[in-house]
C-alpha atoms as a PDB file:
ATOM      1  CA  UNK A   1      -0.748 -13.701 -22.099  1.00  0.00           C
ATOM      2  CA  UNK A   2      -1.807 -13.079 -18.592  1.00  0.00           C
ATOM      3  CA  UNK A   3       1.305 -13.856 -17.573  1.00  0.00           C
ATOM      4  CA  UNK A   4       3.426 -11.437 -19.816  1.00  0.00           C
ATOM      5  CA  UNK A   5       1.071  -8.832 -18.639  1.00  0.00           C
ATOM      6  CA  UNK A   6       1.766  -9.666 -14.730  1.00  0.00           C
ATOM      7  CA  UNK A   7       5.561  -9.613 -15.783  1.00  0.00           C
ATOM      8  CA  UNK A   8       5.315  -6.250 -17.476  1.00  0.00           C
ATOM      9  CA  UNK A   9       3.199  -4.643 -15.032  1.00  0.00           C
ATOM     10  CA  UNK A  10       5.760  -5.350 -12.459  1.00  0.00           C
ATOM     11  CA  UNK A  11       8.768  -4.244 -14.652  1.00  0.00           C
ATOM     12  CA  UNK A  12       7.260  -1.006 -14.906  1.00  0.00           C
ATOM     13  CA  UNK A  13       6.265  -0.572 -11.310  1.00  0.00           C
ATOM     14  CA  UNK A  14       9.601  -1.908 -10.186  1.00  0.00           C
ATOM     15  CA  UNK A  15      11.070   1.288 -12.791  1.00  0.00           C
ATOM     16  CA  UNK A  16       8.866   3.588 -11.164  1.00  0.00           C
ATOM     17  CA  UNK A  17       9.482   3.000  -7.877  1.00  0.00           C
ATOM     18  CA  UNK A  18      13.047   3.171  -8.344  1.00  0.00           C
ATOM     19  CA  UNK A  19      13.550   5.903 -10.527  1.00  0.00           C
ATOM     20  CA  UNK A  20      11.051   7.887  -7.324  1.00  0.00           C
ATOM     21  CA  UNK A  21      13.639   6.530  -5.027  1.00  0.00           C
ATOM     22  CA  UNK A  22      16.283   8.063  -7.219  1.00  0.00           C
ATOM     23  CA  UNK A  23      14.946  11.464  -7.484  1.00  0.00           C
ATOM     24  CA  UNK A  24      14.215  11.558  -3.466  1.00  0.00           C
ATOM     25  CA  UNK A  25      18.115  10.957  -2.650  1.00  0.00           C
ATOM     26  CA  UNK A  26      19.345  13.113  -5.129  1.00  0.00           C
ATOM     27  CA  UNK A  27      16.691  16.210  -4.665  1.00  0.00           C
ATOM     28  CA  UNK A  28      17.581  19.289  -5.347  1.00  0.00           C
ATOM     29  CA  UNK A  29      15.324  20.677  -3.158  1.00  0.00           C
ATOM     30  CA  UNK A  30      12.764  19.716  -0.828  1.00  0.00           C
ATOM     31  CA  UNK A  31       9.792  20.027  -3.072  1.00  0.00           C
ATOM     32  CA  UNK A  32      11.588  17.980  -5.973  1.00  0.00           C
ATOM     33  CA  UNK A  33      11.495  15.144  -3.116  1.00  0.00           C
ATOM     34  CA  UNK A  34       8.385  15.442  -1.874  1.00  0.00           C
ATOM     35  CA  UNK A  35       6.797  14.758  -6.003  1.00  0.00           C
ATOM     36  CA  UNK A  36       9.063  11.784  -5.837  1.00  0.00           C
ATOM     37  CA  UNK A  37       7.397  10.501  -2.857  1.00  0.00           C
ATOM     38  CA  UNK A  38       4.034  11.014  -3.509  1.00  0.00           C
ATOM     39  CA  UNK A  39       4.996   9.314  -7.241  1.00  0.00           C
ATOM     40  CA  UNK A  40       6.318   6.958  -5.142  1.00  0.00           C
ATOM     41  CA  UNK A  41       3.105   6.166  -2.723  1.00  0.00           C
ATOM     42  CA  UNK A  42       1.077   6.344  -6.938  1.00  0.00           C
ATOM     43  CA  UNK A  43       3.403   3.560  -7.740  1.00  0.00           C
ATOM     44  CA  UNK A  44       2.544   2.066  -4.682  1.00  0.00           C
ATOM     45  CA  UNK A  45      -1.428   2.384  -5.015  1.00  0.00           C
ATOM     46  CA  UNK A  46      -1.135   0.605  -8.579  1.00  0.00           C
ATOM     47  CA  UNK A  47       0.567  -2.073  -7.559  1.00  0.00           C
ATOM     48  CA  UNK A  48      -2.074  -2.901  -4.462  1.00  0.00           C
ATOM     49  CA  UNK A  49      -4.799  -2.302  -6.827  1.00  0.00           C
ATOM     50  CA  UNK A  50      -3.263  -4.435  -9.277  1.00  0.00           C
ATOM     51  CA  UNK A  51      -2.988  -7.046  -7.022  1.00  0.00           C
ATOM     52  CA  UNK A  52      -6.400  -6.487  -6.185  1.00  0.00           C
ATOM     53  CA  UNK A  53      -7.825  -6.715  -9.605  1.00  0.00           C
ATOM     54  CA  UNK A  54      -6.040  -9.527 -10.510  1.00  0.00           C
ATOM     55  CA  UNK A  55      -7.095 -11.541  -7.360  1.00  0.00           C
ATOM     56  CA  UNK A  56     -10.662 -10.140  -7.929  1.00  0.00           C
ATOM     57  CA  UNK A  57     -10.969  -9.203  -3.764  1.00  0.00           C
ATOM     58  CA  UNK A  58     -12.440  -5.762  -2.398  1.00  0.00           C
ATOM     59  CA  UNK A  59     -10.646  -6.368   0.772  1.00  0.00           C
ATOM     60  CA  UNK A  60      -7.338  -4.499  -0.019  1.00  0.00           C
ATOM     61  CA  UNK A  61     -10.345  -1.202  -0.902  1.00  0.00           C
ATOM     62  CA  UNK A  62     -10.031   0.290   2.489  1.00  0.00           C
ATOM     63  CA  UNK A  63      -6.374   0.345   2.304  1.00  0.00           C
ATOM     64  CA  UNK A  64      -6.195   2.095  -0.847  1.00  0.00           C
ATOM     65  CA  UNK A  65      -8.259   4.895   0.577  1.00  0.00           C
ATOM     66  CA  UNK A  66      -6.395   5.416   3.622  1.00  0.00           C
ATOM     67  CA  UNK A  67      -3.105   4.986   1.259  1.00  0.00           C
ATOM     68  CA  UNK A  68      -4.282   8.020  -0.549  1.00  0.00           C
ATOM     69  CA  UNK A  69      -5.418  10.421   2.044  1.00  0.00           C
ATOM     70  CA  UNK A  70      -2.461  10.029   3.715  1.00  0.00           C
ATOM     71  CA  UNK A  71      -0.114  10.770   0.290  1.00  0.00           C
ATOM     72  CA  UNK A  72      -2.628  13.599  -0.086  1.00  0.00           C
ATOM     73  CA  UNK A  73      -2.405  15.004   3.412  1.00  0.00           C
ATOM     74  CA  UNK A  74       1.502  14.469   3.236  1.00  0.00           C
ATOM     75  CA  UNK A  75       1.809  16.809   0.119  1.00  0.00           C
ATOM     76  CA  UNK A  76      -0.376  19.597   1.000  1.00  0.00           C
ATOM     77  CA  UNK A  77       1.218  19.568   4.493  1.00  0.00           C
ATOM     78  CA  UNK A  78       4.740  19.464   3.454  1.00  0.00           C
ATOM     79  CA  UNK A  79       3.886  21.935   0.267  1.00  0.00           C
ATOM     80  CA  UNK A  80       2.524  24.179   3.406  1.00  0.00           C
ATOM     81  CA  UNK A  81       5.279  24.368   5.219  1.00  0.00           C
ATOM     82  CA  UNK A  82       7.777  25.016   2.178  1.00  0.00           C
ATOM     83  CA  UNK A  83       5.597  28.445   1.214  1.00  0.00           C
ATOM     84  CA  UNK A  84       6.124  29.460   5.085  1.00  0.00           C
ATOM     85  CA  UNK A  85       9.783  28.548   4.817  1.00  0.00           C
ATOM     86  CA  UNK A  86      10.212  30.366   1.565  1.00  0.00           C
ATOM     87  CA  UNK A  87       8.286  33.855   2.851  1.00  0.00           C
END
């Protein structure tokens, strides 16, 4: 069972992450790409923090957080910059 779960939870990572990559080539516009890359850099968290659960270690923690701030920083500065380019 554990193992069908592993399987599965890397199917649909492996979807997500590809379908993100998908959507950053294609576009249309800059903001379409940057919600594919920061769905990307989600897919990315689970999958560490999978790991992490499943290998019951903390050590991977510290990298999740600095994961996130940086997708967080990367949206609201890229989201700043296409309001200035818009107005």
């Amino acid at each position: 069972m554990t193992v069908l779960l592993a399987v599965a939870l890397t199917v649909l990572l492996s979807a997500t992450a590809l379908l993100a990559l998908a959507r950053i080539y294609r576009g249309p516009s800059l903001l379409d790409r940057v919600v594919a890359a920061d769905l990307l850099l989600s897919a990315m968290l689970a999958a560490v923090g999978a790991e992490a659960a499943v290998n019951r270690h903390a050590t991977t923690l510290p990298v999740l957080v600095v994961l996130s701030l940086l997708g967080f920083v990367g949206s609201v500065s890229l989201v700043r910059f296409a309001v200035r380019a818009e107005s």
